[in-house]
Every structure is written in C-alpha cells, then in structure tokens.
Protein backbone atom coordinates (compact mmCIF):
# COMPACT_ATOMS: atom_id res chain seq x y z
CA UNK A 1 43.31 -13.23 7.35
CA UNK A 2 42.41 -12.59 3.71
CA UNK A 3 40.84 -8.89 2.87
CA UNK A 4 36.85 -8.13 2.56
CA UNK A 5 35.83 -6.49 -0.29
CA UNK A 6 32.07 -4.95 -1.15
CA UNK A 7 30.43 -5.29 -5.01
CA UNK A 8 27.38 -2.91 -5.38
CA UNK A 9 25.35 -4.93 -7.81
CA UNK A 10 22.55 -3.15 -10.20
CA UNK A 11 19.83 -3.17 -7.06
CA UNK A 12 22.48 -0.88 -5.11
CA UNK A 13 22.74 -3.85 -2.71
CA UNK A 14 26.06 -4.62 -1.08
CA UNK A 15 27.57 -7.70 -0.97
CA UNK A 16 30.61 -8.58 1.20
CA UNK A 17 33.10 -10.83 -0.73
CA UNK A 18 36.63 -12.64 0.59
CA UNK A 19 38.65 -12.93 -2.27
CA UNK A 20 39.76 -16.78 -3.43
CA UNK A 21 43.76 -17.30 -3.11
CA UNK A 22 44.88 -17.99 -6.85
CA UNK A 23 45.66 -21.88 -7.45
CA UNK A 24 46.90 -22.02 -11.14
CA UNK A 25 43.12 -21.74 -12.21
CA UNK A 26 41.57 -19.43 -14.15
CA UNK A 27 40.70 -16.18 -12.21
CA UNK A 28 36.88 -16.04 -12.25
CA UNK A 29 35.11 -12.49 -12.90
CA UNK A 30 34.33 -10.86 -8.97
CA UNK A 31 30.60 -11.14 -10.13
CA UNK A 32 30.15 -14.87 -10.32
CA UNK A 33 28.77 -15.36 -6.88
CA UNK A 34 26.29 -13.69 -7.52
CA UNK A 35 24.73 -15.13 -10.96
CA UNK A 36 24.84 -18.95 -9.21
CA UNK A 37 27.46 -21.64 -9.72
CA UNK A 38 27.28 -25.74 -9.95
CA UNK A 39 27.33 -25.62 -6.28
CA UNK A 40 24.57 -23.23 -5.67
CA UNK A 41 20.82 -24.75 -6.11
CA UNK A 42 19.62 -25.28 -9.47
CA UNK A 43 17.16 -22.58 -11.28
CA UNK A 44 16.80 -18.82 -11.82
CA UNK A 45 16.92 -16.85 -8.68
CA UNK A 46 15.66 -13.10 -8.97
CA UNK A 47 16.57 -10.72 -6.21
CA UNK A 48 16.09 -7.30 -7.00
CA UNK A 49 13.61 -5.23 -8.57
CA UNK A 50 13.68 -2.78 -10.80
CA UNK A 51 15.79 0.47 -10.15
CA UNK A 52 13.70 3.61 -8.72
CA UNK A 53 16.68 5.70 -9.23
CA UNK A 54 17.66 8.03 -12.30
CA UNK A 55 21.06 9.29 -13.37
CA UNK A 56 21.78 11.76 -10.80
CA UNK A 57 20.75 9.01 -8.40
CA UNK A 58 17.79 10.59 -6.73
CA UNK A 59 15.45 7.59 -5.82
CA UNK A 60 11.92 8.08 -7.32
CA UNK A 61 8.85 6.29 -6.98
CA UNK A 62 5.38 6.52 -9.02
CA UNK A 63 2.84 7.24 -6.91
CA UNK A 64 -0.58 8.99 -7.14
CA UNK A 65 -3.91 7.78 -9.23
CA UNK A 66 -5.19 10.25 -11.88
CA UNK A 67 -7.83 10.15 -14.75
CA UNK A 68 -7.25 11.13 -18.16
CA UNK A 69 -8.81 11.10 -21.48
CA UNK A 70 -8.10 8.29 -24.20
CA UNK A 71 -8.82 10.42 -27.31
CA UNK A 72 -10.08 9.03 -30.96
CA UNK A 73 -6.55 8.36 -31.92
CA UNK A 74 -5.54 6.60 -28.95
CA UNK A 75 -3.20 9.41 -27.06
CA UNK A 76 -3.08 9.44 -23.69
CA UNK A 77 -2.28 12.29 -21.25
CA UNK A 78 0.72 10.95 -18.92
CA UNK A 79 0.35 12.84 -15.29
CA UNK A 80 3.36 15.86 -15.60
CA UNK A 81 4.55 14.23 -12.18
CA UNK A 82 5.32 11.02 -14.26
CA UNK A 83 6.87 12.56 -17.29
CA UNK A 84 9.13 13.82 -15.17
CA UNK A 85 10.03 10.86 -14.30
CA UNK A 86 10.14 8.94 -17.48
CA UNK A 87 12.58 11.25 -19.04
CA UNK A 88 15.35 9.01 -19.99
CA UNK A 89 12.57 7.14 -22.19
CA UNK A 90 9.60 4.86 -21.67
CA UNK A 91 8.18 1.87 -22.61
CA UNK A 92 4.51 0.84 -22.99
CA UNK A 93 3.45 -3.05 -22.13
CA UNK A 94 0.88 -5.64 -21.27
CA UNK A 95 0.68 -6.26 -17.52
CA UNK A 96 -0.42 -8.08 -14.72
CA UNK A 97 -3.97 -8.12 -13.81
CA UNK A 98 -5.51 -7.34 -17.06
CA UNK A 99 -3.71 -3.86 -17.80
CA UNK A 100 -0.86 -1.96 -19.08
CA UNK A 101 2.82 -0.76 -17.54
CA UNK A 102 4.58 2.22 -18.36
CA UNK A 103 8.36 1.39 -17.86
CA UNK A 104 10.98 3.56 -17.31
CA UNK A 105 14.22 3.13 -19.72
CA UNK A 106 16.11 1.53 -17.12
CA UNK A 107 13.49 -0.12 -15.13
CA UNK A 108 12.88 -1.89 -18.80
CA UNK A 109 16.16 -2.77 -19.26
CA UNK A 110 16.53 -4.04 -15.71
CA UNK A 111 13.36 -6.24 -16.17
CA UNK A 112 15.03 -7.66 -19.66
CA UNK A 113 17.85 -8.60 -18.11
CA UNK A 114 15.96 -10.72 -14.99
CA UNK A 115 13.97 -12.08 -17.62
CA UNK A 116 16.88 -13.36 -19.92
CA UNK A 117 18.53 -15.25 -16.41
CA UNK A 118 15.40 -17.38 -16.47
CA UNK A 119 15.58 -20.91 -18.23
CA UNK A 120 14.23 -21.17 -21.09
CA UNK A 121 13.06 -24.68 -20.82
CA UNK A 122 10.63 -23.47 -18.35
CA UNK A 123 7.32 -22.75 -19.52
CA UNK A 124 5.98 -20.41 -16.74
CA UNK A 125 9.37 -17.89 -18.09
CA UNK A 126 8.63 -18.58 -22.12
CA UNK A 127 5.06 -17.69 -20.89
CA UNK A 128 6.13 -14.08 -19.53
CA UNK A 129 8.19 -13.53 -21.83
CA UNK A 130 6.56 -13.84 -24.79
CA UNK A 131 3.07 -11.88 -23.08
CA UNK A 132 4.87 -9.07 -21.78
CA UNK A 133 7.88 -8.53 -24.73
CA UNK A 134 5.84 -8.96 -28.15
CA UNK A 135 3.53 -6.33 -26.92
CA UNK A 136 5.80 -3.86 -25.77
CA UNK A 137 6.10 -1.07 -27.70
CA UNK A 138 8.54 2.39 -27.32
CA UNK A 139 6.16 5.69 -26.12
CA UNK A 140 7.20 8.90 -27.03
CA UNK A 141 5.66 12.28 -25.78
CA UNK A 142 3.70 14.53 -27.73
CA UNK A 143 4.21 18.74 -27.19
CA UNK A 144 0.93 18.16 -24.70
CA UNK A 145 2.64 15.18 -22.97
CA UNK A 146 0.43 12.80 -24.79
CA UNK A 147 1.74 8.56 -25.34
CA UNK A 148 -0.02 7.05 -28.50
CA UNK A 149 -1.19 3.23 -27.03
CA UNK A 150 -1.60 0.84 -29.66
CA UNK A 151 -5.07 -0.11 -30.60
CA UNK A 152 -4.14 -3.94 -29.80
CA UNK A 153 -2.62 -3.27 -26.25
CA UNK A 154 -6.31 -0.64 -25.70
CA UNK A 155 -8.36 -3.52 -26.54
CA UNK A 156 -6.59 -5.82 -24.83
CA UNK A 157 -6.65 -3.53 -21.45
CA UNK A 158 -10.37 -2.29 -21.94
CA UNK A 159 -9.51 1.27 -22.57
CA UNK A 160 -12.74 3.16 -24.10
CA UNK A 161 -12.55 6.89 -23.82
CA UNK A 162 -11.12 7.28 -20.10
CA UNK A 163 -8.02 5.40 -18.32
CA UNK A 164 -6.37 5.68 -14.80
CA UNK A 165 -2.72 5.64 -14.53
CA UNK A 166 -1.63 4.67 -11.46
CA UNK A 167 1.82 5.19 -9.77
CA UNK A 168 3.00 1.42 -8.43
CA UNK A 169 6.49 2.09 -7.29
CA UNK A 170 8.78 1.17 -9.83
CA UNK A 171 6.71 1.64 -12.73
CA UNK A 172 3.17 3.34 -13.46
CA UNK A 173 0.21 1.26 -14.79
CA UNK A 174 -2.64 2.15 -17.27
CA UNK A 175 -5.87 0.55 -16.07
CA UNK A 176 -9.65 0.42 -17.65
CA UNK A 177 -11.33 2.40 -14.92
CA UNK A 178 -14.24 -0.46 -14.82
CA UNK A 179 -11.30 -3.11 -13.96
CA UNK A 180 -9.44 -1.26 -11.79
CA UNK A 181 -12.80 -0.29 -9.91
CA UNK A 182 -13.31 -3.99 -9.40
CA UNK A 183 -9.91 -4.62 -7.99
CA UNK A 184 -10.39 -1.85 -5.62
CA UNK A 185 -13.53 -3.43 -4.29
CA UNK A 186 -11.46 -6.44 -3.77
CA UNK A 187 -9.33 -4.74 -1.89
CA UNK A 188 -11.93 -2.92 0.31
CA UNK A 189 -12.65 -5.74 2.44
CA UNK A 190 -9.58 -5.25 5.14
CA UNK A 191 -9.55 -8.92 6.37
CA UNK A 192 -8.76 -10.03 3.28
CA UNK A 193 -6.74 -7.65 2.01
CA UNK A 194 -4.64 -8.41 5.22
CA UNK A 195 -4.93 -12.52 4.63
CA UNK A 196 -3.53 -11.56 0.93
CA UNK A 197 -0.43 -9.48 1.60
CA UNK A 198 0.08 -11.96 5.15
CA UNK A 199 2.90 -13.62 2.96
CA UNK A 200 5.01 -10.85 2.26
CA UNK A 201 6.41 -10.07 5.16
CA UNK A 202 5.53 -6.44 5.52
C-alpha cells in the first residue's frame, strides 16, 4: 500500500497526501492538489487566513480597543502592544466597513497572494482589488511610535482629531470613533447580533 505523506501549507494546516505511481508523465509539483486542477470545481477557492504567527513562530493576535490622537500632520500613535507586533513591517489600507487596516508584513503578503488566485474576469475580485491595493500605502514608525496616514485614506475613513485602533485578530483596524460607535450600537442588540454571526458556525 503506497506511503502517506503530510505538506504543511502557508496556514500551518496539514494535509495528508498518497503519492501518484509515475506513468511516463511529467511529475507534477507535491503542491498541485492544493491550488485546484481540471477535475476540481471551477473558481477561486480561499481557505486560510492570514498568518497570526511571526518568525520565531509564536502565534499572536491583535486584540484590545484604544484611543489615540490624529495630530495636524496626520501621525497616529499605534498602541506599544501592536508595535510589537508589527515589527517585521506594516502596511496601512482601506477596509471593510468604512475604515482602515493595519497589516502585518506577512499577513499583507499572505492577503496578496489569495488575492492574485482570484480570476480576474470576475468583477466582485477586480473590485477588491483595486479598493484595497491602490490605497495601500507602507507605515513606518516614528521615535514616539507614531504611523503618518495619508490625508486621502483620513478622509476617506472619517478621521478628525481622534481614532480607535482596534485589535481584530489577524490584523488591527483604524476606525472614526463616530463610525465605529454606530457599529457598536448595531451590535448591542444580542438577538441580532446572534441572527448575524448564526452562519458561521461558531
């Protein structure tokens, strides 16, 4: 009976594989399984998040809410719990729900490469692609842990004078504390925050 072999993909995930006996054919790479073939259903399937680990593989997660100051120039304070965190690099972009993400190096680079499976005859994936990459933009850290947002991406998010960054797992968000207020009350209401998330599976 042929050998079992397991492939940790990017997500950490392990999946079991029974190697093919060779016909004369050209040896496929041990990955192909995995990104679909002409026997698997058509379209883009994504199955794994962003990482939440970090070189020394530690798993990490944002959490927390905090308030901060936008000054005159745009700089914003980044919680020392997240800079931590966002060590390797960072990356500043539009979001969902009307405000801004704060992506780790490798979360970024995970969430380019899902994106660039996706067809690109599909409108829905030009669509996220072009809102969430053309206003991206690389943050670096000040001496008083300080990101500089661009003026375009502080309109756009409705950041006057004070923000909330928010921990959200695998990234940390930036949110106008008059939208994010409004979200929350949406949220307050535990029947249907329940009849919202009843999908998931949690």
């Amino acid at each position: 009976m042929p050998g079992k072999w397991c492939e940790v993909g990017k997500s950490g995930e392990c999946t079991v594989q029974t190697p093919r006996r060779r016909s004369g054919s050209t040896q496929r790479s041990p990955g192909w399984a995995l990104r679909g073939s002409a026997s698997q259903e058509a379209g883009p399937r994504v199955t794994a998040g962003p990482s939440k680990t970090q070189g020394d593989g530690v798993e990490r997660v944002f959490t927390g809410e905090y308030r901060h100051t936008v000054d005159g120039k745009g700089r914003l304070a980044v919680p020392a719990k997240f800079r931590g965190q966002l060590e390797g690099g960072a990356v500043v972009s539009r979001w969902i729900d009307g405000c801004l993400a704060i992506h780790t190096r490798a979360g970024w680079d995970e969430l380019s490469e899902r994106v660039a499976s996706l067809p690109i005859t599909a409108a829905d994936a030009r669509l996220f692609q072009r809102a969430i990459f053309a206003g991206a933009s690389e943050a670096e850290f000040d001496r008083q842990g300080r990101i500089l947002l661009p003026a375009f991406l502080r309109a756009e998010a409705g950041l006057e004078g004070e923000a909330l960054v928010i921990g959200a797992r695998a990234h940390a968000e930036i949110w106008s504390p008059v939208r994010w207020a409004d979200y929350r009350r949406a949220m307050d209401d535990p029947a249907a925050f329940a009849e919202a998330i009843s999908g998931l599976g949690i």
